[in-house]
Protein backbone atom coordinates (compact mmCIF):
# COMPACT_ATOMS: atom_id res chain seq x y z
CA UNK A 1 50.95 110.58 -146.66
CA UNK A 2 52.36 113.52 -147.71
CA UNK A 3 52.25 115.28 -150.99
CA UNK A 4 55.51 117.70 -152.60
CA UNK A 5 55.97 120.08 -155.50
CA UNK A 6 58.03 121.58 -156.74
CA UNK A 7 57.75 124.76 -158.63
CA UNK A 8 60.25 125.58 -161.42
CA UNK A 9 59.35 127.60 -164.05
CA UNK A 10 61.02 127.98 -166.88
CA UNK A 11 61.90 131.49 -165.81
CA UNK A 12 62.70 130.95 -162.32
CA UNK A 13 65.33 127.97 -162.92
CA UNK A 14 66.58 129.98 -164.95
CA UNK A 15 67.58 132.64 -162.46
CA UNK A 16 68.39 129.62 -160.31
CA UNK A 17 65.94 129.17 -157.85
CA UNK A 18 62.62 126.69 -156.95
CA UNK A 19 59.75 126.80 -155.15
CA UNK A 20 58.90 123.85 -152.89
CA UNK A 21 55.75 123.23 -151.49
CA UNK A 22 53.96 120.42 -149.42
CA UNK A 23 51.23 119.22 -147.46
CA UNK A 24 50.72 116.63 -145.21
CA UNK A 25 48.03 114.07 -143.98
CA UNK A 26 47.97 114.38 -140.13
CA UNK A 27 48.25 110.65 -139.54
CA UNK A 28 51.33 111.19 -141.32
CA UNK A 29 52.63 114.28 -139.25
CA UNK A 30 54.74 114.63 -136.03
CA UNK A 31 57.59 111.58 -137.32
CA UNK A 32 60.63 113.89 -138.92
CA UNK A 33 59.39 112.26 -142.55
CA UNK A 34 58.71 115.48 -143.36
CA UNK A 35 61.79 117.33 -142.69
CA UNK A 36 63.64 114.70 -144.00
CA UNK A 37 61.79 114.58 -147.35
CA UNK A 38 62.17 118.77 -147.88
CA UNK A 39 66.20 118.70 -146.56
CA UNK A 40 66.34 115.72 -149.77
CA UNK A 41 64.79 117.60 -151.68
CA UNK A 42 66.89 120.69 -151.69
CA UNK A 43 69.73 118.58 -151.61
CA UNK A 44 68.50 117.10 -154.94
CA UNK A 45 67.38 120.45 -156.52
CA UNK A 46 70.65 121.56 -155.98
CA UNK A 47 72.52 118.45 -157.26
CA UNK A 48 70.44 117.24 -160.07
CA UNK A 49 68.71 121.25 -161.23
CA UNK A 50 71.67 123.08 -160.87
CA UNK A 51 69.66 125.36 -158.39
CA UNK A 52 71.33 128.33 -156.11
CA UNK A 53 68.54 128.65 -154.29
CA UNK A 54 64.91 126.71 -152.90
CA UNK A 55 62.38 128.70 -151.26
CA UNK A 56 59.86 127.88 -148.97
CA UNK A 57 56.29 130.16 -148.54
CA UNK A 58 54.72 129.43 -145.03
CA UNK A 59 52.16 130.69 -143.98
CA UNK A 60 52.28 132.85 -140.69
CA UNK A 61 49.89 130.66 -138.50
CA UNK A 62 51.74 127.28 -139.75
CA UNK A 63 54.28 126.66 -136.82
CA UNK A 64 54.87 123.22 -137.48
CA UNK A 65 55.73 124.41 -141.31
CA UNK A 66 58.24 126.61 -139.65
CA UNK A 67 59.82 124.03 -137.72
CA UNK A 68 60.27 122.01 -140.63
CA UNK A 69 62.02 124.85 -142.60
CA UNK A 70 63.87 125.42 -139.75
CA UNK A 71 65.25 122.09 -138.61
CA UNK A 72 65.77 120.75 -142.74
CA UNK A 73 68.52 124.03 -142.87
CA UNK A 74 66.36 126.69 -144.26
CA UNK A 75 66.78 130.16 -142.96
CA UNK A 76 63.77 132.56 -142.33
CA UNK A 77 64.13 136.00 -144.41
CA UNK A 78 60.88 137.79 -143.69
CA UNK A 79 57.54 138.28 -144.29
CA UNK A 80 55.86 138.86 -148.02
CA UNK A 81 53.22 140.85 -147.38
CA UNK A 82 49.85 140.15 -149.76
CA UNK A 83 51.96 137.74 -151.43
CA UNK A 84 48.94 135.51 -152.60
CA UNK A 85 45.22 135.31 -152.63
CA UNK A 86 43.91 132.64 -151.04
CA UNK A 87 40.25 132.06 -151.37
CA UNK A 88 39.95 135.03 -153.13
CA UNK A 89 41.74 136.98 -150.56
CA UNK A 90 45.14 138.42 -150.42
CA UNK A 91 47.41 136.91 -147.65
CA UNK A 92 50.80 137.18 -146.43
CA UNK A 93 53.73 134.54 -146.26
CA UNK A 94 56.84 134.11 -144.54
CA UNK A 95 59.53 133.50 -146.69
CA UNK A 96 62.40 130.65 -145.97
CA UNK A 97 65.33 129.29 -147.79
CA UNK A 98 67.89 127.41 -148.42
CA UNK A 99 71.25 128.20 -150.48
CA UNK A 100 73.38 125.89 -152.36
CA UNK A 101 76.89 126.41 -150.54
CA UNK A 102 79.89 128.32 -152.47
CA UNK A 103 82.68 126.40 -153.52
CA UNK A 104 85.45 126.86 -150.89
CA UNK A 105 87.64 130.16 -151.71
CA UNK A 106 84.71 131.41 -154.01
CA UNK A 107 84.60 135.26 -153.99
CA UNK A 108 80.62 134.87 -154.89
């Protein structure tokens, strides 16, 4: 079992990006599902929303987040340091995404 959102406020579709997020049962882990549910995913943000861009906030101990990113085409950026509080304390993410391709011969 495995549980997505995906975060697109009014404000940030706008500029043409989403937020997705997940978590996963571990019964359910360690079988691709995942990976192939966050590569659809982007695929349909980009299709259906229009998006340029869907991000991805791991966490820096969460290797097998990483791998996921990694292996469904997202590209790590960096690190966002204090980026959100987390039982009341202020913790950092790493920062991943995916971009919708440019038409071919686009100067964007």
């Amino acid at each position: 079992m495995a549980v997505f959102t995906l975060r697109q406020g009014r404000r940030v579709l706008d500029l043409g990006r989403v937020g997705l997020g997940y978590w996963v049962l571990p019964s359910a882990r360690g079988r691709g599902l995942v990976r192939e549910a966050v590569a659809g995913l982007a695929d349909w943000a980009f299709d259906q929303l229009g998006s340029w861009r869907v991000e991805l906030c791991i966490e820096p101990w969460n290797e097998p987040s990483k791998q996921v990113a990694l292996s469904a085409g997202f590209v790590r950026e960096g690190l966002l340091r204090n980026w959100q509080a987390v039982a009341g304390r202020r913790s950092d993410v790493e920062m991943f995404s995916r971009v919708r391709p440019l038409a071919s011969g686009s100067d964007d």
